[in-house]
Protein backbone atom coordinates (compact mmCIF):
# COMPACT_ATOMS: atom_id res chain seq x y z
CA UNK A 1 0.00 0.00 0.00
CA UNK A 2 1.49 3.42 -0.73
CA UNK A 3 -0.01 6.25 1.97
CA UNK A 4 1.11 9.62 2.08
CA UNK A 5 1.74 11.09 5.42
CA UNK A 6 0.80 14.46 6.27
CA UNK A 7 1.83 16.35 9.10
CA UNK A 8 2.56 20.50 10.32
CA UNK A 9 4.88 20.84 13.28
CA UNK A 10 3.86 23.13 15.34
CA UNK A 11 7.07 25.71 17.10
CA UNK A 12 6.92 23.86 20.28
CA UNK A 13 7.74 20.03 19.71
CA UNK A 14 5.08 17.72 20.99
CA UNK A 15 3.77 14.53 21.12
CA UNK A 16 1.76 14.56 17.99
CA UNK A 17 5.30 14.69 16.39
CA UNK A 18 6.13 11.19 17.97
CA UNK A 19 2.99 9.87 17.32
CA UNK A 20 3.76 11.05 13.33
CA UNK A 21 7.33 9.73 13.49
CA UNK A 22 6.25 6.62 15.14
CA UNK A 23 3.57 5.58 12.41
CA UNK A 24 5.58 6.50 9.48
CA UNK A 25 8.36 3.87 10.87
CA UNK A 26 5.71 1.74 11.55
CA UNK A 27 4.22 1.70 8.20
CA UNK A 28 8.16 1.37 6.69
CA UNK A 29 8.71 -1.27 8.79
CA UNK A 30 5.65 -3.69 7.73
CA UNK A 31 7.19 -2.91 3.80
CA UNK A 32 4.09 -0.26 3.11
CA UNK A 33 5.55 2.84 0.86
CA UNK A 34 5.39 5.67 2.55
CA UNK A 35 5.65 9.56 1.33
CA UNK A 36 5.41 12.03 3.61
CA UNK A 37 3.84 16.45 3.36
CA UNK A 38 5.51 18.02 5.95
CA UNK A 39 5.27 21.81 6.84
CA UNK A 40 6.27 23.26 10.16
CA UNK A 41 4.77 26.77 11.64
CA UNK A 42 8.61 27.87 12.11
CA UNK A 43 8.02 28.65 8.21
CA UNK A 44 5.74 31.79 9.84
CA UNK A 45 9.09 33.11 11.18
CA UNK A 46 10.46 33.40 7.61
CA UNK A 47 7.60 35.35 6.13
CA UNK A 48 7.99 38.95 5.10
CA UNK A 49 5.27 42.12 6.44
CA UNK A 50 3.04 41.53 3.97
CA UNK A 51 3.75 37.27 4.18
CA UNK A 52 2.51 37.50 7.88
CA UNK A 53 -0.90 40.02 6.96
CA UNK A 54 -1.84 37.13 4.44
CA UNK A 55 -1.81 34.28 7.42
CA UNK A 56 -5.11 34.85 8.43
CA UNK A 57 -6.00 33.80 4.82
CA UNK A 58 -3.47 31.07 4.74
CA UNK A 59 -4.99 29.55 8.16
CA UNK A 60 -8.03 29.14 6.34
CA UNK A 61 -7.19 28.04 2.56
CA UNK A 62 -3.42 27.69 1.80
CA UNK A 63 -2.89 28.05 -2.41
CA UNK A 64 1.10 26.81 -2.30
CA UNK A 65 -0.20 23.61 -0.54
CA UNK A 66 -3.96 23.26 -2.70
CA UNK A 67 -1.15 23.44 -5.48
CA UNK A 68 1.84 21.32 -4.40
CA UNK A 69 -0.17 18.63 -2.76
CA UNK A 70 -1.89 17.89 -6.00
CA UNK A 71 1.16 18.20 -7.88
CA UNK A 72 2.46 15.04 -5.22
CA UNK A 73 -0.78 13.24 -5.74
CA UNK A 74 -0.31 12.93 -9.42
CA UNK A 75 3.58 11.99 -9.08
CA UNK A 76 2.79 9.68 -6.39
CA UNK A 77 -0.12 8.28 -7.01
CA UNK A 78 -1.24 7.07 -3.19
CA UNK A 79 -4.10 4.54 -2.15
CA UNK A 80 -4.67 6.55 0.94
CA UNK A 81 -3.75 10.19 2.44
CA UNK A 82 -3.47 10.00 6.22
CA UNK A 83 -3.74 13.50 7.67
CA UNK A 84 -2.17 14.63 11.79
CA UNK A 85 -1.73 17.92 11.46
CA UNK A 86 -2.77 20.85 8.97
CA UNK A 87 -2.86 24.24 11.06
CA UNK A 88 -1.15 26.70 10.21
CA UNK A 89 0.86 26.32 6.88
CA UNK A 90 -0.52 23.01 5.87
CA UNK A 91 -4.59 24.29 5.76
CA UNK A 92 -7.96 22.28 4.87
CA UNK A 93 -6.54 22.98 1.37
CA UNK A 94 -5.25 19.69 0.59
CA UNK A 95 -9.04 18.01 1.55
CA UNK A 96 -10.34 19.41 -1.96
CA UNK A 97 -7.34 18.16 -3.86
CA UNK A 98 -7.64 14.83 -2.80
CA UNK A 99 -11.20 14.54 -3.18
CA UNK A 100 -10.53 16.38 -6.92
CA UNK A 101 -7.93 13.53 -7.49
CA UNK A 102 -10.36 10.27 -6.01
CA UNK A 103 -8.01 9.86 -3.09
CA UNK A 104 -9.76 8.81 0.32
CA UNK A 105 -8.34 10.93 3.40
CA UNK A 106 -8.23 9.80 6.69
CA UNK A 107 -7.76 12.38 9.75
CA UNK A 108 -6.48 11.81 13.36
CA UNK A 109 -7.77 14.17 15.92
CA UNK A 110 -4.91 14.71 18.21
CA UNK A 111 -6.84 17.67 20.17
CA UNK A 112 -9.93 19.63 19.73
CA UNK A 113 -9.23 22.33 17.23
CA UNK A 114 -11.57 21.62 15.09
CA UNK A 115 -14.37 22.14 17.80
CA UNK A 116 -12.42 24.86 19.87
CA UNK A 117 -10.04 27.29 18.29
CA UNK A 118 -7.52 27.48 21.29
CA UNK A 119 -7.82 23.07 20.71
CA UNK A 120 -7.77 22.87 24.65
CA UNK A 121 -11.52 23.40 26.16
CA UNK A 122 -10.03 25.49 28.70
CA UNK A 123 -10.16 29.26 29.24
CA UNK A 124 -8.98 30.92 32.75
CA UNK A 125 -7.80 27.28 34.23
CA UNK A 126 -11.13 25.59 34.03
CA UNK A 127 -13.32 23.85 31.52
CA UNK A 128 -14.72 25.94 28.89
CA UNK A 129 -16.85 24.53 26.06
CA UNK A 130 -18.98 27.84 25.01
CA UNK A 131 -17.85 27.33 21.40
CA UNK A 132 -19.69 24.18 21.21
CA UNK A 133 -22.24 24.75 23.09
CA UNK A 134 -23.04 28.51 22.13
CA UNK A 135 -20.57 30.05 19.06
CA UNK A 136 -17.41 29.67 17.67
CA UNK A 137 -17.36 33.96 18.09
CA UNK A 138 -17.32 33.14 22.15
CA UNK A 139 -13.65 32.35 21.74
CA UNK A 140 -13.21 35.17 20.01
CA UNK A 141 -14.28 37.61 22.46
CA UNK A 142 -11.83 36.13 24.72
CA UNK A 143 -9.13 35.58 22.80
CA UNK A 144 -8.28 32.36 23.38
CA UNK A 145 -5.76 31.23 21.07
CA UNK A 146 -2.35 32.98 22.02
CA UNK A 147 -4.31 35.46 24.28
CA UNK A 148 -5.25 37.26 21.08
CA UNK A 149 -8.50 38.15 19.25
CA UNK A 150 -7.20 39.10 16.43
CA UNK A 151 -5.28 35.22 15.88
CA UNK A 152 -8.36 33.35 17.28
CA UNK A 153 -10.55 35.16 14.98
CA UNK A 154 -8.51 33.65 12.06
CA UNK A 155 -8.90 30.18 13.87
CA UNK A 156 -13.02 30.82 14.24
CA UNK A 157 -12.96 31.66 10.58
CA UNK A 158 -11.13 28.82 9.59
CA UNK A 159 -13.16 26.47 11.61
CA UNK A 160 -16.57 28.29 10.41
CA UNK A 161 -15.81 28.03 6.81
CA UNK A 162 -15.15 24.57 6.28
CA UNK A 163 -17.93 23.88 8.36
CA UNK A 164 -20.21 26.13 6.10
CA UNK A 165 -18.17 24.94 3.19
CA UNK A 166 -18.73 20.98 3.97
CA UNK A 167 -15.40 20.06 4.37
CA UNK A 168 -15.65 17.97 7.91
CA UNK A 169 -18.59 16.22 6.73
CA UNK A 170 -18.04 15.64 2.80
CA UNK A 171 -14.29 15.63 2.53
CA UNK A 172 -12.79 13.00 5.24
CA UNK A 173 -13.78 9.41 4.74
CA UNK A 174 -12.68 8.49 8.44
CA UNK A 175 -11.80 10.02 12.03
CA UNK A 176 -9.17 8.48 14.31
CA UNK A 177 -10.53 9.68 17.34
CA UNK A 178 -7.87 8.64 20.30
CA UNK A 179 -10.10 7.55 23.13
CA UNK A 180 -13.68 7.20 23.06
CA UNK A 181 -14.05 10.20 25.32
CA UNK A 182 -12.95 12.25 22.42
CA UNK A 183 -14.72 10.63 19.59
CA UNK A 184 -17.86 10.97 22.16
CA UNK A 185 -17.34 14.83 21.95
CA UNK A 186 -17.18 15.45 17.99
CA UNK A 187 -19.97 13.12 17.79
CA UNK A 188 -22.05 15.38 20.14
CA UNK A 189 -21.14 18.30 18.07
CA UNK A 190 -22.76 17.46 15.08
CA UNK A 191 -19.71 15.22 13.36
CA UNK A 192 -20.53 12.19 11.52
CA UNK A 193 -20.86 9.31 13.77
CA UNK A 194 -20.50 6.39 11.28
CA UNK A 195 -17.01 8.37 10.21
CA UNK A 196 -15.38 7.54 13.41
CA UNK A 197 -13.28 4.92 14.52
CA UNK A 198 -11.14 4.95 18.22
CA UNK A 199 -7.27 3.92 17.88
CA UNK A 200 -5.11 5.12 20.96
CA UNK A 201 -1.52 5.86 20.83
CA UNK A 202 1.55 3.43 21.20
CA UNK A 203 4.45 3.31 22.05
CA UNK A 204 8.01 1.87 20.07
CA UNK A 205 10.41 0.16 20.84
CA UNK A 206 9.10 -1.58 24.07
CA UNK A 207 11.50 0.23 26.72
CA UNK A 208 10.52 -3.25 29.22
CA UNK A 209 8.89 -2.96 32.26
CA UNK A 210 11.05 -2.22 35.37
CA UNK A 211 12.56 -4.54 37.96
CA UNK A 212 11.71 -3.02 41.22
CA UNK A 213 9.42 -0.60 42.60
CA UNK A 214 11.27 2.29 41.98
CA UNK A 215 11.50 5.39 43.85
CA UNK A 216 9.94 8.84 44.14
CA UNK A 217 7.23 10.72 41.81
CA UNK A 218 7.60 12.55 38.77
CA UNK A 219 6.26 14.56 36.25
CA UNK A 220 6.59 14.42 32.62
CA UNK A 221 5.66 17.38 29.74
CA UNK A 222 5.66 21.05 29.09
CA UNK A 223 5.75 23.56 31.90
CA UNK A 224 2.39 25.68 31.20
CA UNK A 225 -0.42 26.26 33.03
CA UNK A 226 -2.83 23.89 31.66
CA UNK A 227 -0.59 20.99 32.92
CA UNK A 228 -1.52 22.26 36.55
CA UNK A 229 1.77 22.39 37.94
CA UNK A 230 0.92 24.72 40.64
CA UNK A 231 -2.19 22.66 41.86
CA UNK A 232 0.67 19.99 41.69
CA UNK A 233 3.41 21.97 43.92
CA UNK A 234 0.30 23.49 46.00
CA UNK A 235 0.10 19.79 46.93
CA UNK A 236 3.81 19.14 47.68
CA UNK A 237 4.08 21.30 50.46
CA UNK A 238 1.15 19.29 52.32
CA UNK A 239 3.53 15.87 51.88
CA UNK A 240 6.55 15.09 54.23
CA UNK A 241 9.82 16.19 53.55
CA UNK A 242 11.81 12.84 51.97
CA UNK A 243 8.51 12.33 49.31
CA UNK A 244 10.84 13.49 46.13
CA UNK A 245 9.85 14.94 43.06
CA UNK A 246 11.17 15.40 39.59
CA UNK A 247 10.04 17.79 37.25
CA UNK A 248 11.11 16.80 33.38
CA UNK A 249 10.20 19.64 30.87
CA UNK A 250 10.30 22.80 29.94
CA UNK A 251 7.74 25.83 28.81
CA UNK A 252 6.73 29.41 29.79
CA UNK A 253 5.88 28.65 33.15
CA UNK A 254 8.69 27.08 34.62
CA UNK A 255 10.67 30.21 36.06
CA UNK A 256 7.53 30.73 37.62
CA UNK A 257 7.34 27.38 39.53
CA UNK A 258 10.94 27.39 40.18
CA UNK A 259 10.71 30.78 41.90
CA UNK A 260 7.48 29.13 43.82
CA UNK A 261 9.56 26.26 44.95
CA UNK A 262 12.77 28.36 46.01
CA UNK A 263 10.27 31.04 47.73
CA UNK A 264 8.64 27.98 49.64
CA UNK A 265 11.60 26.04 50.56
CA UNK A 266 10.75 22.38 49.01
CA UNK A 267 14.11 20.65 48.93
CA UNK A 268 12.59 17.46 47.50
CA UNK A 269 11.68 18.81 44.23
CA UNK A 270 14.42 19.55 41.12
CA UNK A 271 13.85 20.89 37.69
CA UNK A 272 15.90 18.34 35.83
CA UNK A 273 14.89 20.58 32.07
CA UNK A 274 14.16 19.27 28.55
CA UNK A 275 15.97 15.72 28.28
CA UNK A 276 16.46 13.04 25.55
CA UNK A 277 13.45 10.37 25.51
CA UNK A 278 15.86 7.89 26.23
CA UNK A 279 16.07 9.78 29.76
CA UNK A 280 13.15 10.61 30.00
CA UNK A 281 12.03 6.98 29.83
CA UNK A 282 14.95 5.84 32.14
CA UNK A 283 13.57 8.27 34.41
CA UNK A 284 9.81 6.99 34.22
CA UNK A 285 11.43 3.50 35.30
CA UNK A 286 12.85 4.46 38.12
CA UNK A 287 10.18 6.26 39.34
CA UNK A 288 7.92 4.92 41.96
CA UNK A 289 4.28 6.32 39.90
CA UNK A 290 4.23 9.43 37.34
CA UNK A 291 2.00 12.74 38.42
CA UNK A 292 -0.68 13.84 35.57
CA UNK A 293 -2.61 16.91 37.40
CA UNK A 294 -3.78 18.45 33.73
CA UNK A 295 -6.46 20.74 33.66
CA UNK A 296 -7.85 20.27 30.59
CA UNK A 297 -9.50 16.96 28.87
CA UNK A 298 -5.82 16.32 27.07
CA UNK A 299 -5.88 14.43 23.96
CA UNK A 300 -3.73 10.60 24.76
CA UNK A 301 -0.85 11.93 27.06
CA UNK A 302 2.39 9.66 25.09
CA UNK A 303 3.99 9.75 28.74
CA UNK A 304 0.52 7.98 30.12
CA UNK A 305 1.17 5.10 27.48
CA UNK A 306 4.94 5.19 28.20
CA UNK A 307 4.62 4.85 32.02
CA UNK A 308 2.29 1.86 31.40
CA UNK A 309 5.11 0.40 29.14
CA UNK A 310 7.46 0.77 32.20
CA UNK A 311 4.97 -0.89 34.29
CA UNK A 312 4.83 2.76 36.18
CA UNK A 313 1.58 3.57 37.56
CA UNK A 314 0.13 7.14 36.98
CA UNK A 315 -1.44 9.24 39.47
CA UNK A 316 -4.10 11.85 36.93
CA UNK A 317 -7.01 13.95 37.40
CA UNK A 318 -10.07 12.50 36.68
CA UNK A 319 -10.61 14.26 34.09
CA UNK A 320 -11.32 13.49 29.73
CA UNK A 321 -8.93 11.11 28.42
CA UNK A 322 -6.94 10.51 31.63
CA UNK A 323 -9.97 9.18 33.48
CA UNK A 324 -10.66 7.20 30.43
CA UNK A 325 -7.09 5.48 30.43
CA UNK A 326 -6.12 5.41 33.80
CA UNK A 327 -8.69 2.85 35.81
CA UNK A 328 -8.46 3.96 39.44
CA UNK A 329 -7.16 2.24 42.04
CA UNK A 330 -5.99 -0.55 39.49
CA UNK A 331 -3.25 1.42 37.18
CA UNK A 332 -2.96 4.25 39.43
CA UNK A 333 -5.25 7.09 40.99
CA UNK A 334 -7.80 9.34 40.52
CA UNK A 335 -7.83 12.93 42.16
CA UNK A 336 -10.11 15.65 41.79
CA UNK A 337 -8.83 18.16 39.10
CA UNK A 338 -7.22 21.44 40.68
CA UNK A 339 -7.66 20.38 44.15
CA UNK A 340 -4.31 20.20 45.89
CA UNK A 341 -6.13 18.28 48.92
CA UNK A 342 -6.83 15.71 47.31
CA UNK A 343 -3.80 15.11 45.55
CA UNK A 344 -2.17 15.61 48.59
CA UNK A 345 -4.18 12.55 50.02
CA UNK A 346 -3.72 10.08 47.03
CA UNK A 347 0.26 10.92 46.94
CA UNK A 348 0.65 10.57 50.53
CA UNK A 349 -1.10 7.50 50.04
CA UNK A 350 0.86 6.23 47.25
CA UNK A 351 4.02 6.71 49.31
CA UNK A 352 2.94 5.25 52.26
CA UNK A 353 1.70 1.92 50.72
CA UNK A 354 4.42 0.52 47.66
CA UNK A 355 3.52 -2.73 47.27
CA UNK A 356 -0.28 -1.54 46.33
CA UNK A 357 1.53 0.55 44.02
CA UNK A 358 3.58 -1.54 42.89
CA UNK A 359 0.60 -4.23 41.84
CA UNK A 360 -0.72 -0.96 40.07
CA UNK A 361 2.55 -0.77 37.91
CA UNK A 362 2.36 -4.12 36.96
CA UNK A 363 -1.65 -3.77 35.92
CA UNK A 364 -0.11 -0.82 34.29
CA UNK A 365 2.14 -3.44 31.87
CA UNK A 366 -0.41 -5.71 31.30
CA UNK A 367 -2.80 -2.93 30.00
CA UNK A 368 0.43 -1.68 27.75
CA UNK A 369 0.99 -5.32 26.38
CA UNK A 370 -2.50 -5.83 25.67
CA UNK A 371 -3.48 -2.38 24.10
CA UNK A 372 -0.35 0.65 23.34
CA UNK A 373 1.93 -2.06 21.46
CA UNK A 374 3.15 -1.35 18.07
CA UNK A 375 1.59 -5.01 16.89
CA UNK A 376 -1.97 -3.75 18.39
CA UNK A 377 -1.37 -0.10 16.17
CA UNK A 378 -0.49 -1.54 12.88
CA UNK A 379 -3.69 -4.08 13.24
CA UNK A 380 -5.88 -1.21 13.46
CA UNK A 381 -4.75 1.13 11.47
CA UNK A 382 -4.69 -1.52 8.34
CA UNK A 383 -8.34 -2.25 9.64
CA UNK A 384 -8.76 1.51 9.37
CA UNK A 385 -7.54 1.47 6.11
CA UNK A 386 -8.74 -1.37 4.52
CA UNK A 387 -12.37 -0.21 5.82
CA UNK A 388 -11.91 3.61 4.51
CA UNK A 389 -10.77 1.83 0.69
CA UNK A 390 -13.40 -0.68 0.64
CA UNK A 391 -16.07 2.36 1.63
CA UNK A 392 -14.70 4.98 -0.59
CA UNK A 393 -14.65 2.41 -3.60
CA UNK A 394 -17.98 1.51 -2.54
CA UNK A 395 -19.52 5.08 -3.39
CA UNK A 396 -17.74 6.21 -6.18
CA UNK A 397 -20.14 5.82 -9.37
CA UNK A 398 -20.44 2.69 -11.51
């Protein structure tokens, strides 16, 4: 099968970019041809004046990709165009030109963009899903992509016209939703149910489950205030003294917390930065459980599927997709989102009683080996495939 890949980085890497990367090897691997469309928003950083007064068009119909892609589409000549990523540079161009050139798309949702233009559900720290429930313009009156009206009215746009246009509902022959909370959502918006199929992340290579319990907590991802860092340090200072911490990461809010720590006198926590995956995944096996306090419905955290590969349990709010793939008191714990009691209780718990935790970490594994491998991933998504071919060949015309 030959698929083209198509993917836009966004400035800040993420794990949609491993997810991409991971896929594409994938796909290699099993002897599938694979061509990839890659853009990055970096490109924005290159553009002239006038090149960055022209973005708001660009975010919602780019000509230089409408144009390239098909150019690709006739040189390559693909069964199948697999979509992550489109905004900025990429657009909802390319869904025309592959429906112009009888190629069946198929679309991953790695966050809610296309029902909330900041892709989050979360405005001032809490839950916010006004765009859905009310209008698209909510988000514009509070600027919530980049704190900006101006740059979340080119997202609304964007957003409106395809929807106007029929782009969501005529032009992708199949969602990959990544938990069935998610596909739940885009479903209740008004999204075509029959279009939707759940496949969760993976992860690959296998790094093997750990050997002992390991010790202390730790937190994996960007420093930002979505992440709930502070409910998570707001809980540290209710825990003893040798409970350790270790914050991996980096982001706009980590001066902040470091400040917060140093004003407060925690000993037992330490920045260790941005470091390799290979560290970071030594580090996740070594720790005693992982600390998820997100405050928003995240999309499938890589480092929930990772810890669960090294048979780490996960301590998460209960809360979207974490609630979904963390089953309490079996692969780790539930606490109630932004509450630093609570946390408090279930980490003082989880240090006070390892072998529980450590029966969690190896339910953890298990759930890994029977769902996140890379064997489970390429069964679905050739299922996936297969079914969007077979239904796409179905309705053309006789």
């Amino acid at each position: 099968m030959k698929i083209i890949l198509v993917h836009n980085t966004y400035q800040q890497p993420g794990g949609e970019d491993v997810v991409f990367e991971q896929e594409r090897r994938l796909l290699e691997q099993m002897g599938h041809t694979v061509v990839t469309y890659c853009r990055s928003n970096h490109e924005i950083e290159e553009l002239t004046t006038i090149g960055r007064t022209t973005l708001v068009l660009r975010t919602v119909w780019a000509s230089d990709t409408h144009r390239d892609f098909g150019a690709l589409l006739v040189r390559e000549n693909p069964d199948l165009v697999h979509v992550h990523n489109t905004f900025i540079m990429v657009s909802p161009s390319i869904y025309s030109v592959c429906r112009k050139h009888g190629v069946p798309v198929v679309l991953t949702l790695h966050n809610f963009r296309l029902l909330c233009p900041a892709a989050q559900f979360l405005r001032d720290g809490k839950i916010c899903e006004d765009c859905v429930d009310h209008s698209l313009w909510r988000s514009v009156w509070h600027g919530c992509y980049r704190d900006s009206r101006p740059a979340t009215a080119s997202v609304a746009l964007m957003l409106a016209w395809h929807r106007r246009s029929g782009t969501w509902d005529e032009l992708i022959d199949r969602y990959i939703a990544l938990t069935d909370f998610a596909r739940n959502k885009f479903i209740a918006s008004g999204f075509p149910a029959d279009k939707f199929v759940v496949k969760p992340n993976f992860v690959d290579p296998d790094p093997g489950a750990k050997q002992g319990p390991g010790e202390g907590a730790l937190f994996v991802g960007r420093l930002s205030k979505e992440k709930g860092l502070l409910t998570l340090l707001d809980a540290w200072k209710q825990l003893p003294t040798e409970c350790s911490l270790q914050i991996i990461g980096d982001g706009p809010q980590r001066e902040e917390l470091e400040q917060e720590v140093q004003r407060c006198g925690i000993s037992s926590i330490q920045f260790r930065g941005r470091l390799s995956h290979s560290e970071t995944l030594a580090a996740i096996r070594i720790s005693r459980f992982l600390v998820l306090p997100s405050q928003w419905y995240e999309g499938f955290p890589m480092t929930i599927a990772e810890s669960f590969a090294c048979g780490t349990p996960v301590i998460c709010s209960k809360l979207g997709a974490m609630e979904e793939i963390v089953a309490d008191s079996r692969t780790g714990l539930h606490f109630v989102p932004g509450n630093p009691e609570d946390l408090a209780r279930k980490l003082a718990w989880a240090f006070a009683h390892p072998s529980e935790i450590a029966a969690m970490g190896r339910a953890a594994r298990a759930e890994y080996e029977a769902h996140y491998t890379s064997q489970s991933a390429y069964r679905q998504l050739m299922d996936i495939y297969e079914q969007t071919l077979a239904a796409y060949a179905y309705l053309q015309p006789a």
